[in-house]
Protein backbone atom coordinates (compact mmCIF):
# COMPACT_ATOMS: atom_id res chain seq x y z
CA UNK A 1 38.25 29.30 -31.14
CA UNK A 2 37.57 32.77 -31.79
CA UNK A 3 36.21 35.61 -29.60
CA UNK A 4 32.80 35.61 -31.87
CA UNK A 5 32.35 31.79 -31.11
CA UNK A 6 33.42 31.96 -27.47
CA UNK A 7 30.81 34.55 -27.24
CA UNK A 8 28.45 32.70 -28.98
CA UNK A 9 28.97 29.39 -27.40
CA UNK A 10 28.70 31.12 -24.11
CA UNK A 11 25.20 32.58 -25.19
CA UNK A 12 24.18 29.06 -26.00
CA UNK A 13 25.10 27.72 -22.59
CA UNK A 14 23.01 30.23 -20.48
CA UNK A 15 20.01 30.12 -22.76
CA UNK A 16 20.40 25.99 -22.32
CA UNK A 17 20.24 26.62 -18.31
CA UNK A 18 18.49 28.90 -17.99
CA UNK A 19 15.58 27.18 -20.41
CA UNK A 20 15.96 24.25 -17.59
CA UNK A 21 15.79 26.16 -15.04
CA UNK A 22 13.02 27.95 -16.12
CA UNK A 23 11.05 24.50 -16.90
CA UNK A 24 11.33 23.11 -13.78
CA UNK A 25 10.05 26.52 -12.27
CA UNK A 26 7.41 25.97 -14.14
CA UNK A 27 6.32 23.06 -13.43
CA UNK A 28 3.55 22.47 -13.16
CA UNK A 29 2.52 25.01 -15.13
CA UNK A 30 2.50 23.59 -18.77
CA UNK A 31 0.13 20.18 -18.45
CA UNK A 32 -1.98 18.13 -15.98
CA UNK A 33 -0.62 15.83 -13.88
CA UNK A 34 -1.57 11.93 -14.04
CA UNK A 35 -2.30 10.26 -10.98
CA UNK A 36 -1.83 6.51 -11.51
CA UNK A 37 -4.10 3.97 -9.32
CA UNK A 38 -2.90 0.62 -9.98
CA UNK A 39 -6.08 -1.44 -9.01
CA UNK A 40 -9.83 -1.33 -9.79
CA UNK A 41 -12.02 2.04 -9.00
CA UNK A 42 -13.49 1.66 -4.95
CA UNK A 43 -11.07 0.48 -3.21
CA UNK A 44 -8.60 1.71 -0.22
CA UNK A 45 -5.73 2.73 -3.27
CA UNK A 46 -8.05 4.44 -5.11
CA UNK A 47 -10.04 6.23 -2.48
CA UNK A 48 -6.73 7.94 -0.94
CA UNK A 49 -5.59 8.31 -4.40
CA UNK A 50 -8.39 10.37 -5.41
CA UNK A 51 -7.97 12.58 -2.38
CA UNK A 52 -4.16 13.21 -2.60
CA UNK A 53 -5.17 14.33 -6.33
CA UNK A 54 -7.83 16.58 -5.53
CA UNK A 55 -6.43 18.34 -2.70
CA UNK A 56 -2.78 18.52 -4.48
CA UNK A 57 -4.80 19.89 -7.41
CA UNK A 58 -5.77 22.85 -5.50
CA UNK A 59 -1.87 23.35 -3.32
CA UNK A 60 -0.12 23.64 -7.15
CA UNK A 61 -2.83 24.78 -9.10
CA UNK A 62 -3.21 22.53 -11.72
CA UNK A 63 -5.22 19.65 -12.75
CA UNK A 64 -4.33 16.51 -11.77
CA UNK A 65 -6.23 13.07 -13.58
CA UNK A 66 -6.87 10.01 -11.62
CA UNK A 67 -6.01 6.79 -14.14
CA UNK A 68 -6.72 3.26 -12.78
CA UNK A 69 -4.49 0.62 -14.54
CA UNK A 70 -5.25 -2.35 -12.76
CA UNK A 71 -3.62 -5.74 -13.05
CA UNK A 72 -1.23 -8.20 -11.91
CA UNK A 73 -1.41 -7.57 -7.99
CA UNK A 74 -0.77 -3.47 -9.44
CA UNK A 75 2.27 -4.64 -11.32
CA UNK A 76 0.94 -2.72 -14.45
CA UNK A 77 0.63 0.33 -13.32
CA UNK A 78 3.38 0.26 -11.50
CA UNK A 79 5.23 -0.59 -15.01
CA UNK A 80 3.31 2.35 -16.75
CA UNK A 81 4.98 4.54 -14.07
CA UNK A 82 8.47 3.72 -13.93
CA UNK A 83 8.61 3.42 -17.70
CA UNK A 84 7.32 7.15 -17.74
CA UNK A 85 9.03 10.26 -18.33
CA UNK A 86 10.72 11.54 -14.97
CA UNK A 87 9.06 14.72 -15.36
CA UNK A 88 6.91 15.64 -12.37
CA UNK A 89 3.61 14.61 -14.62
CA UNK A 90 3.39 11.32 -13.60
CA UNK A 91 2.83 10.13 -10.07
CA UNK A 92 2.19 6.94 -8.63
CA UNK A 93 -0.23 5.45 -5.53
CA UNK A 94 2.02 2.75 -4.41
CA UNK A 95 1.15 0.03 -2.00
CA UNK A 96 3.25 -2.57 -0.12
CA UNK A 97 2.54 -4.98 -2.80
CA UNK A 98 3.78 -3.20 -5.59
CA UNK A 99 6.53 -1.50 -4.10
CA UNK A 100 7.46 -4.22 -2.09
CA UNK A 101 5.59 -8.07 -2.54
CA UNK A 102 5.50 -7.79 -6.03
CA UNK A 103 9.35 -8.08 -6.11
CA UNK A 104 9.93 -11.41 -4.91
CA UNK A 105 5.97 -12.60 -5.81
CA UNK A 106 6.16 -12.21 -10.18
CA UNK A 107 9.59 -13.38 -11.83
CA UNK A 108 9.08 -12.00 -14.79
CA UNK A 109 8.12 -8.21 -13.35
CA UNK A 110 8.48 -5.22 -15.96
CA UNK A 111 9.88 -3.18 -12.90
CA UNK A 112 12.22 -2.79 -9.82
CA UNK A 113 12.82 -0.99 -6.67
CA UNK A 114 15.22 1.36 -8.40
CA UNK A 115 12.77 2.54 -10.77
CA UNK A 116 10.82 4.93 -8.49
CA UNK A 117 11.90 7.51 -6.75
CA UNK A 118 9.73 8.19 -2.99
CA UNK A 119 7.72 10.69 -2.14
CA UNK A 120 5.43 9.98 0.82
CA UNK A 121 4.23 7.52 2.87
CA UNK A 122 0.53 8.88 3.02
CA UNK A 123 -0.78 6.62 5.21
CA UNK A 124 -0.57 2.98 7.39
CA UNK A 125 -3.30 0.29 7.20
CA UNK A 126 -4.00 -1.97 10.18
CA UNK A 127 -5.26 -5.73 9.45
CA UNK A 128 -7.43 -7.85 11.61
CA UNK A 129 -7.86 -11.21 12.30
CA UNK A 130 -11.54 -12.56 11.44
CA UNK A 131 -13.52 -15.59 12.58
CA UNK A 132 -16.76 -16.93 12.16
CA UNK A 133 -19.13 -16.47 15.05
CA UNK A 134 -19.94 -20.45 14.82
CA UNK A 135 -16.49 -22.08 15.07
CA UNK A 136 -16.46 -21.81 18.81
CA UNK A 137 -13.11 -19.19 19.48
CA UNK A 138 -13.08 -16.00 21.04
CA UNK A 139 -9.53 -15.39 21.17
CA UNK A 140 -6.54 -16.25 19.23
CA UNK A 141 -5.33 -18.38 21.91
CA UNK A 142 -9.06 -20.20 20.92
CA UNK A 143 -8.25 -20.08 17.48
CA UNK A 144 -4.22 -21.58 17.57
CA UNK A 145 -5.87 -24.19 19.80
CA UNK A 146 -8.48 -25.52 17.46
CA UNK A 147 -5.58 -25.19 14.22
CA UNK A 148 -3.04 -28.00 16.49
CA UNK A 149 -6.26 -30.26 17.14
CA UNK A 150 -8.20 -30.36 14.09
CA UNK A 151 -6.20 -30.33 10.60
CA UNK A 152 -9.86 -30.22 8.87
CA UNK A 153 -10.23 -26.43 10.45
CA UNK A 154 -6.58 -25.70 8.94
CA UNK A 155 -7.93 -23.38 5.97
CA UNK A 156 -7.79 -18.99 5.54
CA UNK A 157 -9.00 -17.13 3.10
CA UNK A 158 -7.50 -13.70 1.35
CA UNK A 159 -8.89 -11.47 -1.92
CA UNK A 160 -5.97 -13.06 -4.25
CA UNK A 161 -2.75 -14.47 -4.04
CA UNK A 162 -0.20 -12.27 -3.34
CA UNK A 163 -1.85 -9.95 -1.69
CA UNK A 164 -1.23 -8.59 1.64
CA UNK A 165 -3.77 -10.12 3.49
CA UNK A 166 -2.25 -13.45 1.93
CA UNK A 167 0.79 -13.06 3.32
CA UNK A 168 0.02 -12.15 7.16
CA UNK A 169 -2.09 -15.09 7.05
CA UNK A 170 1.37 -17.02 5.55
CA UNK A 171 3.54 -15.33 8.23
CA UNK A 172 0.95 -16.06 10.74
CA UNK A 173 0.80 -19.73 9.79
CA UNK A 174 5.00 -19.69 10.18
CA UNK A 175 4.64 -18.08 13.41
CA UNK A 176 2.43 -20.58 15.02
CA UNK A 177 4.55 -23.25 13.34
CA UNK A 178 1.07 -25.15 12.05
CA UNK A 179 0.90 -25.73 8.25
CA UNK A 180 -2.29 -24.03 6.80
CA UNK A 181 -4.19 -24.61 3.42
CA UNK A 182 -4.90 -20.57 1.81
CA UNK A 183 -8.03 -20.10 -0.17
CA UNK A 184 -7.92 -17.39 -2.21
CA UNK A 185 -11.04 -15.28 -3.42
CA UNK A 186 -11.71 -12.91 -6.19
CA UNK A 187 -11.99 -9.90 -3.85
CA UNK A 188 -13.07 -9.40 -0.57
CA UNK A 189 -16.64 -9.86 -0.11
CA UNK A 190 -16.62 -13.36 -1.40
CA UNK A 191 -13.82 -14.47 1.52
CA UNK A 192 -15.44 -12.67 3.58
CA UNK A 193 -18.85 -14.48 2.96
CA UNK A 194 -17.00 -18.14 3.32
CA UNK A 195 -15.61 -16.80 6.59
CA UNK A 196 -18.64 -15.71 7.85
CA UNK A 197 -20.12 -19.11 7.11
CA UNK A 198 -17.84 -21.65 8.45
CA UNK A 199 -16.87 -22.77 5.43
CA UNK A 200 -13.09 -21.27 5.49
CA UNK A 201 -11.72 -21.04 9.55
CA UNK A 202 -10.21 -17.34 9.16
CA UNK A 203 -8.63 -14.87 7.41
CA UNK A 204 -6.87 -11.00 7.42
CA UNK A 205 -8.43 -8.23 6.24
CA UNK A 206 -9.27 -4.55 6.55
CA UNK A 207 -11.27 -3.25 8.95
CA UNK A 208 -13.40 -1.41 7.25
CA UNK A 209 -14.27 -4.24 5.08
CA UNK A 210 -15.43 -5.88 7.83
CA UNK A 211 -17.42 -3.78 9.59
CA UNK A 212 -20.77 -4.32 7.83
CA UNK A 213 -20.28 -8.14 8.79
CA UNK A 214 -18.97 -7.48 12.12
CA UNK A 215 -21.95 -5.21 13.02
CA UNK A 216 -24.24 -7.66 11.99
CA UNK A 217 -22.81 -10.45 13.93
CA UNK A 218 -21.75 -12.79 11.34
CA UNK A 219 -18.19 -12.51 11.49
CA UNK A 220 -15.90 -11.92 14.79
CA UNK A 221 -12.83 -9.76 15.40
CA UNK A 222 -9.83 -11.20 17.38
CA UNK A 223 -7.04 -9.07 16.92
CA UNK A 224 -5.44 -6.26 15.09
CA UNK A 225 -1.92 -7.25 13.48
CA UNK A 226 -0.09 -3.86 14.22
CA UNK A 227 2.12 -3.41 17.26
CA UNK A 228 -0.18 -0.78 18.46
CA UNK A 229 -4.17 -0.94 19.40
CA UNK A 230 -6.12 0.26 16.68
CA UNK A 231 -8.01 4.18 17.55
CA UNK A 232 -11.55 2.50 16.12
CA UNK A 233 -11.47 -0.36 18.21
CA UNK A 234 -9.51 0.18 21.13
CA UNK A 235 -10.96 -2.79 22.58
CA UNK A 236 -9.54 -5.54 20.10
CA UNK A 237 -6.03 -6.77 21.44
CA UNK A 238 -3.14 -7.19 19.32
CA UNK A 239 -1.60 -10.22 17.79
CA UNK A 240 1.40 -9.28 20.13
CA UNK A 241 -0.74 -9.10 23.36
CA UNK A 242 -2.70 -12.26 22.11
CA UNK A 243 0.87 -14.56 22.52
CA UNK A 244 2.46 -13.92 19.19
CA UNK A 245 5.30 -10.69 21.15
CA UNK A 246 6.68 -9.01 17.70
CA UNK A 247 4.11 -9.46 15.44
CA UNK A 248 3.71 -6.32 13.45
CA UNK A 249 1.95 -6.43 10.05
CA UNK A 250 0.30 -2.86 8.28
CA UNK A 251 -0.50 -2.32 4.51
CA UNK A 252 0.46 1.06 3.49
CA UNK A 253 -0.47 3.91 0.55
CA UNK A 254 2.34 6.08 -0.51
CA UNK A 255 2.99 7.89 -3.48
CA UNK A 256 6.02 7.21 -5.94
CA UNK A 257 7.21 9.10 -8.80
CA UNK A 258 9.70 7.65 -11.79
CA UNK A 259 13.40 7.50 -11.01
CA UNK A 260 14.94 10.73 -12.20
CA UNK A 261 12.42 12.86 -11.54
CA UNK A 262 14.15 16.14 -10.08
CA UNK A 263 15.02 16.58 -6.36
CA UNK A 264 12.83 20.18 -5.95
CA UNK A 265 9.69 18.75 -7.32
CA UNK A 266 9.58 15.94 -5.16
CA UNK A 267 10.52 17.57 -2.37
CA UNK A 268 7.64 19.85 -3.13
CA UNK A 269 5.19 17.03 -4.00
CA UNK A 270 6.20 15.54 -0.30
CA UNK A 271 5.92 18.96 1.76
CA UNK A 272 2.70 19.20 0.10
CA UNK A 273 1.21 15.52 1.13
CA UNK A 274 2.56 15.99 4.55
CA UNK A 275 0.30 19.10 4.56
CA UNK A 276 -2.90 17.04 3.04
CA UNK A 277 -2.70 14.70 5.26
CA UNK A 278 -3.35 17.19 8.38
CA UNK A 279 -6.14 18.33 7.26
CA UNK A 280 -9.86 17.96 9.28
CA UNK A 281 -11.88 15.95 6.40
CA UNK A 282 -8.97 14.04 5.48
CA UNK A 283 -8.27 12.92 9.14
CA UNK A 284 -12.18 12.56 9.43
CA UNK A 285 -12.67 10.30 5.74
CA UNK A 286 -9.24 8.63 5.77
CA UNK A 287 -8.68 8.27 9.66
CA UNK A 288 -11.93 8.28 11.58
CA UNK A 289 -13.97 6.68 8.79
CA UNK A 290 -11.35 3.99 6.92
CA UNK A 291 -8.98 3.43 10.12
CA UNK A 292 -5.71 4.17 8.15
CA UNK A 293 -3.11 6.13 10.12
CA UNK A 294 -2.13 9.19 8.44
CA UNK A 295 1.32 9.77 7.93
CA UNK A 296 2.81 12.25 5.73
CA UNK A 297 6.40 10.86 5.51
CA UNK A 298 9.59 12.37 4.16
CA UNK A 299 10.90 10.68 0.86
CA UNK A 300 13.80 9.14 2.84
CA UNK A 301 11.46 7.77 5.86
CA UNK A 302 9.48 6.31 3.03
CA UNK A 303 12.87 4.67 1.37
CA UNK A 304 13.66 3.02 4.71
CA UNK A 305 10.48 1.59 4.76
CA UNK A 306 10.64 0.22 1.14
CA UNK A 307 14.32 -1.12 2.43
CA UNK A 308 12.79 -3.17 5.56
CA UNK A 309 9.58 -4.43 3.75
CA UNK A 310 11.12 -5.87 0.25
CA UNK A 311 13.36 -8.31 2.29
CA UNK A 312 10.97 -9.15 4.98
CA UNK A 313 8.05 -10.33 2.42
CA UNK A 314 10.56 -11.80 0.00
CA UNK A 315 11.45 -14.43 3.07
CA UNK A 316 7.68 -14.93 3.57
CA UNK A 317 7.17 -15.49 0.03
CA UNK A 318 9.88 -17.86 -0.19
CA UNK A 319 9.09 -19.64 2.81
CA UNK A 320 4.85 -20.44 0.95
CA UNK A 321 7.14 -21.31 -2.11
CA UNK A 322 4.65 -18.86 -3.99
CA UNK A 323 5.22 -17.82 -7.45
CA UNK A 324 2.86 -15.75 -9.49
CA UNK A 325 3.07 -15.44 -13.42
């Protein structure tokens, strides 16, 4: 090769770097960012979804869109995402069920755990044990006790199969050792209603999806499934203090982005959550008012937790001999 190629080669080289270089500076300078929610408008995903994007709007200055792709226990979103360019432009609200469940729950699943690269754990959701008023328990111990004596009162209720809440009340049901009959419900409010009524015995949940029906008196709180009390009721006991020691269940929101994606933007994209998440309004809306425990992870705290949850859920799912198409 010649001195005049040499030279020109070289030239081609450090315009090539220096053109990536200069794009990831950039970023995210040239386009808005999409936000993906992978379930329905309103609920817990979506609410701290649309928070992380507004205030991460304002930290990089740039635009960022909330989409909702709901489906398949958030299976389709989560597809969308980690078929998606690994760009910075794309990130992902990520629960334990699509980022861990959803693994061992669908066997024909568009995705993997190796598609996504972490970000954040934003935050940790407590569940707690409901009962209706007029089934005669006040405690668990009540409530264990009336599942060994009466197989017609063997019944819980959750918002879907699959879901979360499904599988504490699975785990739960292999903890006691008593075989239970799930009911599952199109959402929430209608499990919530049965439960309240007598019709279904129990079921895990949110607290702040109770709280309307717990205020009112028409559905009771036993315990909270995390190892620790929970700030807004300090008053409920824990599954652990209630005769079940180890018994630690939490949902969780954290955001993903697609494998690949470079090592300075999510880096960035984490140091910026971490920072969200101390903020007054967020504490007050996502903490005080929705009971979630804010977090603010490192990417690699967040891949440790991905790496105890996938195998713990994928026994619990095998245990129920679930399956979802």
């Amino acid at each position: 090769m010649n001195i005049h190629r040499r030279i020109a080669l070289g030239a081609f080289l450090a315009a090539a770097v220096l053109g990536t270089s200069t794009a990831q500076a950039a970023w995210p300078n040239d386009k808005p960012i999409t936000y993906v929610v992978p379930f329905t408008p309103g609920g817990s995903t979506d609410v701290v979804g649309r928070m992380i994007a507004q205030k991460l709007s304002k930290i990089l200055n740039q635009n960022i869109i909330v989409e909702n792709r709901a489906g398949a226990g958030g299976s389709i979103g989560a597809a969308y995402v980690a078929h998606s360019a690994p760009d910075g432009y794309t990130l992902f609200g990520g629960t334990i069920n699509t980022n861990a469940i959803n693994y061992s729950l669908y066997k024909n699943l568009q995705y993997g755990p190796k598609d996504f690269e972490p970000v954040s754990l934003v935050a940790t959701l407590p569940n707690v044990l409901l009962a209706a008023p007029n089934i005669g328990v006040n405690s668990v111990a009540d409530l264990i006790a009336l599942l060994k004596r009466d197989p017609a009162r063997r019944t819980f209720a959750s918002s879907g199969v699959g879901t979360s809440t499904h599988l504490t009340g699975e785990l739960f049901a292999a903890t006691i050792g008593v075989p239970l009959t799930h009911i599952p419900y199109k959402g929430t409010p209608p499990a919530m209603v049965d439960v309240s009524s007598g019709a279904v015995t129990f079921m895990f949940d949110q607290m702040t999806a109770a709280l309307p029906l717990l205020q009112s008196g028409k559905l009771k709180l036993l315990a909270v499934t995390t190892a620790k009390r929970m700030p807004m009721s300090p008053d409920t006991p824990t599954l652990g203090e209630s005769g079940l020691p180890g018994f630690d269940v939490s949902s969780w929101q954290a955001v993903f982005v697609p494998k690949g994606t470079p090592k300075p933007i999510v880096d960035r994209l984490s140091k910026a959550i971490a920072e969200i998440v101390r903020q007054p309004d967020v504490q007050e809306k996502l903490g005080k008012t929705m009971g979630m425990n804010l977090v603010g992870s490192t990417p690699e705290q967040l891949q440790a937790l991905v790496d105890k949850e996938i195998p713990r859920w994928a026994g619990v799912v095998k245990r129920a001999k679930l399956v979802a198409q």
